[in-house]
C-alpha atoms as a PDB file:
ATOM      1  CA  UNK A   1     -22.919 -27.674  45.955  1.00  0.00           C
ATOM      2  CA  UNK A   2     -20.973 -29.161  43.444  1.00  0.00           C
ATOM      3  CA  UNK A   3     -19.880 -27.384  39.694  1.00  0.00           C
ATOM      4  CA  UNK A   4     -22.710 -29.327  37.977  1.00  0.00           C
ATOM      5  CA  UNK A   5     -25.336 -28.975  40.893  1.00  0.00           C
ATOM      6  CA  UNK A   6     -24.316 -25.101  40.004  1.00  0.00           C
ATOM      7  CA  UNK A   7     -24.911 -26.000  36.120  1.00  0.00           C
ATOM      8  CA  UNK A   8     -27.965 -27.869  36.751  1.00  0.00           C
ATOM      9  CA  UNK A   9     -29.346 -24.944  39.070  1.00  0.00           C
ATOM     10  CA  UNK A  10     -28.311 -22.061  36.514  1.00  0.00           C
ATOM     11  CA  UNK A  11     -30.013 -24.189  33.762  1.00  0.00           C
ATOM     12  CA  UNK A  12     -33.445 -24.804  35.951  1.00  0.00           C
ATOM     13  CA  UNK A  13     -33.674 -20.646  36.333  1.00  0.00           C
ATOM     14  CA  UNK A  14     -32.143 -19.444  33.077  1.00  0.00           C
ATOM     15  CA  UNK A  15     -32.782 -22.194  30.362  1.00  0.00           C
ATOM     16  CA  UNK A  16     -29.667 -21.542  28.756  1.00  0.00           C
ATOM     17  CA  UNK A  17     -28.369 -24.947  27.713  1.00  0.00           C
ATOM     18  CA  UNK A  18     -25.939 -26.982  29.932  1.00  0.00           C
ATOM     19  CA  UNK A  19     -23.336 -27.103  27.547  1.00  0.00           C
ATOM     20  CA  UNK A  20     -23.021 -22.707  27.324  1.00  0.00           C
ATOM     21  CA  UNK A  21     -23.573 -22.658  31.250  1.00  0.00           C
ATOM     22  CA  UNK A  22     -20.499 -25.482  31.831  1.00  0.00           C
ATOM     23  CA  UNK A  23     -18.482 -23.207  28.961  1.00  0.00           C
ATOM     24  CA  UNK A  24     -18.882 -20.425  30.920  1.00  0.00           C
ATOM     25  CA  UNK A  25     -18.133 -21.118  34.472  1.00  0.00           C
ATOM     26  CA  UNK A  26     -15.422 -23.079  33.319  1.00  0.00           C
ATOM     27  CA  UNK A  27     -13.905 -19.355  31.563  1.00  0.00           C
ATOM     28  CA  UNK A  28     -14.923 -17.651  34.842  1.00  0.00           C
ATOM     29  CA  UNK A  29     -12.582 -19.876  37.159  1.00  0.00           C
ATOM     30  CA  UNK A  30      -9.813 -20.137  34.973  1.00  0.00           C
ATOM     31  CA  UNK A  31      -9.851 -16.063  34.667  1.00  0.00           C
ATOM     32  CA  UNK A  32      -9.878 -15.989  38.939  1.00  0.00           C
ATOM     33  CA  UNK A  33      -6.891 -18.261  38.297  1.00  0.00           C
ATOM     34  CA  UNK A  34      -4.845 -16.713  35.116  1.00  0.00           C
ATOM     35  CA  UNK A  35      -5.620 -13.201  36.875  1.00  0.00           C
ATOM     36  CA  UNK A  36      -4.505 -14.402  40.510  1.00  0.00           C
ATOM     37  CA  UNK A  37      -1.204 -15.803  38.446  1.00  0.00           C
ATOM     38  CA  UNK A  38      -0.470 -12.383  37.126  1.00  0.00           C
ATOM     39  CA  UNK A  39      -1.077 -11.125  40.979  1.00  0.00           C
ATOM     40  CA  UNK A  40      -4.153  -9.408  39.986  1.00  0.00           C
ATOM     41  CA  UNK A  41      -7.037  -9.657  42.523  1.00  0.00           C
ATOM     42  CA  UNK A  42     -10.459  -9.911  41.070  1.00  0.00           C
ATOM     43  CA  UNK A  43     -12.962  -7.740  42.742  1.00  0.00           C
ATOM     44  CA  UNK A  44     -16.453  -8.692  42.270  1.00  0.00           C
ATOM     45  CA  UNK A  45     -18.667  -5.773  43.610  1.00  0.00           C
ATOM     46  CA  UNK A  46     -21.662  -7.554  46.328  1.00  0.00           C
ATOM     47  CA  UNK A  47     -20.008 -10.741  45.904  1.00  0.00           C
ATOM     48  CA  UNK A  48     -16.375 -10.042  47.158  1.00  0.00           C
ATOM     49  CA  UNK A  49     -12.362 -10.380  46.212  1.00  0.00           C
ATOM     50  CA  UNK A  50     -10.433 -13.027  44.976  1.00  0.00           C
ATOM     51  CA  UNK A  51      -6.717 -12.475  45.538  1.00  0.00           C
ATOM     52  CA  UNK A  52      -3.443 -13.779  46.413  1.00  0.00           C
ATOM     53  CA  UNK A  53      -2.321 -14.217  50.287  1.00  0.00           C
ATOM     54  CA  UNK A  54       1.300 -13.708  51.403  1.00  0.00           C
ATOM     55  CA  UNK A  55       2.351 -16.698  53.730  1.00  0.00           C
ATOM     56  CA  UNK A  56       5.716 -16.163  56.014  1.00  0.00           C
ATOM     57  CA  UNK A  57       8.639 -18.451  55.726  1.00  0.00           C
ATOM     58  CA  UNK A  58       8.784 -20.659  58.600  1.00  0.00           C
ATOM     59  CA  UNK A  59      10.189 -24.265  60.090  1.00  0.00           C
ATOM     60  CA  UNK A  60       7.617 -27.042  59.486  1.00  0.00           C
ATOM     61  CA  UNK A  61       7.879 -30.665  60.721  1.00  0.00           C
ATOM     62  CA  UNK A  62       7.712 -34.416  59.084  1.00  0.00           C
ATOM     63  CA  UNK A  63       6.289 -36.076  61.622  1.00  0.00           C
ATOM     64  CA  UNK A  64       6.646 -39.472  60.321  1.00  0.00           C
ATOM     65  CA  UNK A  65      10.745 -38.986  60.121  1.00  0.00           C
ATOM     66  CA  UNK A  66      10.544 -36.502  62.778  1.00  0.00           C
ATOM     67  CA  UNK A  67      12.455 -33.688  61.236  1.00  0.00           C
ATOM     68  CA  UNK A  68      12.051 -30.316  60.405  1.00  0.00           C
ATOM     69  CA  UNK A  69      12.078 -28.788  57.178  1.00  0.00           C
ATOM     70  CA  UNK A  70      12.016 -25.027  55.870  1.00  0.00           C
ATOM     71  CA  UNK A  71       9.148 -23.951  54.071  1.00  0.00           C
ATOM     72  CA  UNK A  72      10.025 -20.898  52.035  1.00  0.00           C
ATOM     73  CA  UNK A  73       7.363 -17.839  51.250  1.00  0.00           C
ATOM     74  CA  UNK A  74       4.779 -18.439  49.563  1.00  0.00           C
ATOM     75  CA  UNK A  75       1.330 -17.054  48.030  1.00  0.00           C
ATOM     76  CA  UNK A  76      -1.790 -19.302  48.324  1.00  0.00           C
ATOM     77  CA  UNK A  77      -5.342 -18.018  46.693  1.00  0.00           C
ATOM     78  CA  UNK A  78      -7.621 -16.223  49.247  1.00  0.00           C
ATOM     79  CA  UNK A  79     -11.067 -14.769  49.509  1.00  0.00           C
ATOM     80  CA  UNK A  80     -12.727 -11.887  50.974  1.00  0.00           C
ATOM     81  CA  UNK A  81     -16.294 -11.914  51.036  1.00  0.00           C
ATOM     82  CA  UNK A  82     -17.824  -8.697  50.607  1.00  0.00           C
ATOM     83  CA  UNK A  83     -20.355  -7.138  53.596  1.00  0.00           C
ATOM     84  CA  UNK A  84     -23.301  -7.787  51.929  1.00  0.00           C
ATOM     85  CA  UNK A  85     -22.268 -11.423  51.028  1.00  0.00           C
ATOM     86  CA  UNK A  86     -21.210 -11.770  55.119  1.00  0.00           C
ATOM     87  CA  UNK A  87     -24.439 -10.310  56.440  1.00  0.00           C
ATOM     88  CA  UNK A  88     -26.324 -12.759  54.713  1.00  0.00           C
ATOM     89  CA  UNK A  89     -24.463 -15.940  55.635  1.00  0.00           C
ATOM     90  CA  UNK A  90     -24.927 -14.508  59.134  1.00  0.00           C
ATOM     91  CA  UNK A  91     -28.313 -13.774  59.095  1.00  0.00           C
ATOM     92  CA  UNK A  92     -29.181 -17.545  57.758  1.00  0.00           C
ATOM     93  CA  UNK A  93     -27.404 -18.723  60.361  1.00  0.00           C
ATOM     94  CA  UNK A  94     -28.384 -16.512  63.481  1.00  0.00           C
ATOM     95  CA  UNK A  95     -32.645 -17.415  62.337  1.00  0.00           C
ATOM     96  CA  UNK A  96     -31.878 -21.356  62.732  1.00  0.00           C
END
């Protein structure tokens, strides 16, 4: 599902126009990304937690000049759904 397959499918249940519905998931991912910026998770309760993920330093390769290079620490966004959220995904899976 794409952001305006999400748009068009908020608008078909809702009928709040497209333009409010784009406005507002556009606010909604750039507050996941300000807050995960500020290294502030964002817990959504029954839907789960954005946050940032620690990554070791460690030796990496370029294979086409077949050297190795350090990468340093780093954080890269993560996701944790919640139990409720996982149970479902499961159980559409597990009836097929």
């Amino acid at each position: 599902m794409t952001k305006s397959d999400l748009v068009n499918e908020i608008h078909e249940r809702t009928g709040i126009e497209k333009t409010q519905i784009v406005a507002t998931v556009e606010a909604w991912m750039k507050l996941i990304k300000n807050n995960l910026g500020e290294q502030k998770a964002v817990y959504l309760r029954g839907f789960g937690t954005f946050y940032a993920k620690k990554r070791a330093a460690k030796m990496g390769r370029v294979i086409t000049r077949n050297e190795q290079v350090f990468i340093p620490e780093h954080h890269i966004p993560a996701f944790k759904p919640a139990k409720s959220f996982m149970s479902k995904v499961k159980n559409a899976y597990t009836q097929k």
